[in-house]
C-alpha atoms as a PDB file:
ATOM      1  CA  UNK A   1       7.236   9.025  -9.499  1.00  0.00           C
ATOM      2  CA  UNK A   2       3.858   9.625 -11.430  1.00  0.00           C
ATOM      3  CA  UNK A   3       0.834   9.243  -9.126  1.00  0.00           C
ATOM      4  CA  UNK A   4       0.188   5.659  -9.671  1.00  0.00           C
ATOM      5  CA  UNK A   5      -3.161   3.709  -7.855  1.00  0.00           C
ATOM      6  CA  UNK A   6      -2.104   1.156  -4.882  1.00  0.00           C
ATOM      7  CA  UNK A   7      -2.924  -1.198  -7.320  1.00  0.00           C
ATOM      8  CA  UNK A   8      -0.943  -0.595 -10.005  1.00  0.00           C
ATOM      9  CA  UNK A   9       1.929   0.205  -7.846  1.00  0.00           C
ATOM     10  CA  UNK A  10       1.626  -3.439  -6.370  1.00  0.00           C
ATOM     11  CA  UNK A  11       1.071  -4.952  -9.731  1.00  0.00           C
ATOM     12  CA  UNK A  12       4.759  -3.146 -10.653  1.00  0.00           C
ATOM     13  CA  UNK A  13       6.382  -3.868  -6.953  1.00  0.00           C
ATOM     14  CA  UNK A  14       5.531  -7.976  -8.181  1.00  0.00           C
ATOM     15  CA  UNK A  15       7.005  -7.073 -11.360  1.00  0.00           C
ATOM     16  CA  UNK A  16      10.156  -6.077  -9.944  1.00  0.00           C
ATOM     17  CA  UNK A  17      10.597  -8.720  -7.293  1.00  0.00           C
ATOM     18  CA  UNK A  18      10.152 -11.390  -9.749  1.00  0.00           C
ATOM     19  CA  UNK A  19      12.745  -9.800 -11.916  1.00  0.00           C
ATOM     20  CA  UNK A  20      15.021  -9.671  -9.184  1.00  0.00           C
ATOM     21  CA  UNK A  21      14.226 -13.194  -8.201  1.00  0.00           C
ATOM     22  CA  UNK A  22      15.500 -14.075 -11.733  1.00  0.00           C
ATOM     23  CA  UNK A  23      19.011 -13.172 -10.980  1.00  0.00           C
ATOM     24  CA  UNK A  24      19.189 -12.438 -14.577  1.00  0.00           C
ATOM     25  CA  UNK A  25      19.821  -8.502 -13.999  1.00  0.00           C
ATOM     26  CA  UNK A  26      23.480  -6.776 -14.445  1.00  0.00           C
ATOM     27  CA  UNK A  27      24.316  -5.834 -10.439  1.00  0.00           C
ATOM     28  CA  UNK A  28      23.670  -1.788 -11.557  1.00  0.00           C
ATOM     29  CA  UNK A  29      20.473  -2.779 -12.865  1.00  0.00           C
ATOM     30  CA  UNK A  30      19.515  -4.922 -10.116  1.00  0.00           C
ATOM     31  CA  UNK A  31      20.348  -1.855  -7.862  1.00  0.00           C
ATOM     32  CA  UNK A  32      18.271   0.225  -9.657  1.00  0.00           C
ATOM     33  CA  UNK A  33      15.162  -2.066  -9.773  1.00  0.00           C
ATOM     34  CA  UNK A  34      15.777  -2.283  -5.725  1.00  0.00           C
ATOM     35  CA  UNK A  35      15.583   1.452  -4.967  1.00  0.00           C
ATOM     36  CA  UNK A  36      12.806   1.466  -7.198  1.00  0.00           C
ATOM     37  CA  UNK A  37      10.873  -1.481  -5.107  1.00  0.00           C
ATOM     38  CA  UNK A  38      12.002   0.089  -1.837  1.00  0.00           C
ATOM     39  CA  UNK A  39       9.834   3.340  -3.301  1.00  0.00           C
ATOM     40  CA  UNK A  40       7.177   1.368  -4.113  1.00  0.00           C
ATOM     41  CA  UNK A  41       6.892  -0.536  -1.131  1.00  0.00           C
ATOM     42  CA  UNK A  42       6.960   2.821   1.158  1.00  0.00           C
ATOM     43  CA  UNK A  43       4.081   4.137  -1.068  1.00  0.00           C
ATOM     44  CA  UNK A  44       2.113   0.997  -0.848  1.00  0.00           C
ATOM     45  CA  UNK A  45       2.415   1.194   2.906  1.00  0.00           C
ATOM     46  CA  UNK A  46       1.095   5.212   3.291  1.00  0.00           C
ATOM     47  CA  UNK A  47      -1.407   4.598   0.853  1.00  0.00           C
ATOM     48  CA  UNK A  48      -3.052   1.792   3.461  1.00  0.00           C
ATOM     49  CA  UNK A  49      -2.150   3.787   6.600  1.00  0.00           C
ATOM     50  CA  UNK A  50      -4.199   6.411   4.819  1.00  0.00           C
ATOM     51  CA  UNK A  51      -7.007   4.113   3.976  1.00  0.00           C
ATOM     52  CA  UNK A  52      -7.040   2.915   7.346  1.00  0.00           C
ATOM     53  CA  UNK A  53      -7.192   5.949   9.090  1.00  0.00           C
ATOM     54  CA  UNK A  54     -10.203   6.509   6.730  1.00  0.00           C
ATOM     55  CA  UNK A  55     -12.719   3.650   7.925  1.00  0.00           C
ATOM     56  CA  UNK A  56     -15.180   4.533   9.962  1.00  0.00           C
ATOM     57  CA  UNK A  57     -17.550   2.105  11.729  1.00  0.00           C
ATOM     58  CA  UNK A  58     -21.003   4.048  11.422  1.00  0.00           C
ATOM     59  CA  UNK A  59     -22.737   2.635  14.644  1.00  0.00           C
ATOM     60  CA  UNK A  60     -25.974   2.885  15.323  1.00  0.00           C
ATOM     61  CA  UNK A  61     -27.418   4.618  18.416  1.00  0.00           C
ATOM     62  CA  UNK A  62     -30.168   3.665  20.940  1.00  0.00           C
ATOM     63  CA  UNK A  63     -32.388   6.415  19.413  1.00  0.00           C
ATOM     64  CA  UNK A  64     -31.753   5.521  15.848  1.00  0.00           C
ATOM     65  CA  UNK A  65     -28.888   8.272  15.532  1.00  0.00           C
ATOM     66  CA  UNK A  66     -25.508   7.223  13.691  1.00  0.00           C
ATOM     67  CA  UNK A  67     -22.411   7.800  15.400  1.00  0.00           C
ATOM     68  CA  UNK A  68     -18.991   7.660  13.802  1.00  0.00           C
ATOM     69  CA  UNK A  69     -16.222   5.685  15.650  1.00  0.00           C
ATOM     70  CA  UNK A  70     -12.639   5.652  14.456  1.00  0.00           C
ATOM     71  CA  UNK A  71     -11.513   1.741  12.890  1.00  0.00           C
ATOM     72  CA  UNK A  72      -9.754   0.014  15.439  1.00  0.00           C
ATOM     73  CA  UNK A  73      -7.726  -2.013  13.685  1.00  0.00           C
ATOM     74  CA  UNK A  74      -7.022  -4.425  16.993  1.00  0.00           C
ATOM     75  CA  UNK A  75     -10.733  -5.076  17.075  1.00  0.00           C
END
């Protein structure tokens, strides 16, 4: 699968659950659009694990210094 942004891979994961919603797809068709959704969906999901693990909270320190901490999500 071409590198795609989250965006447009969310845009086409819509696409294909509407088209599955339809019921209007032949059953090897329908198959085919559900593997295909499945993919998206896992890339969706490590692209925003990966974003996540990316935020920082840049805090700033009793003597003016910036410190990093790591984004806790429970927060």
């Amino acid at each position: 699968m071409p590198k795609t942004t989250f965006e447009q891979s969310m845009k086409k994961l819509e696409q294909i659950v509407q088209e599955l919603e339809s019921g209007d797809l032949p059953l090897e068709d329908a198959m085919k659009k559900f593997e295909e959704g499945i993919k998206l969906s896992s890339l969706c999901s490590e692209k925003l694990d990966e974003t996540e693990k990316k935020i920082t909270l840049l805090i700033e320190g009793q003597k003016g210094s910036v410190l990093e901490k790591p984004f806790d999500s429970d927060s």
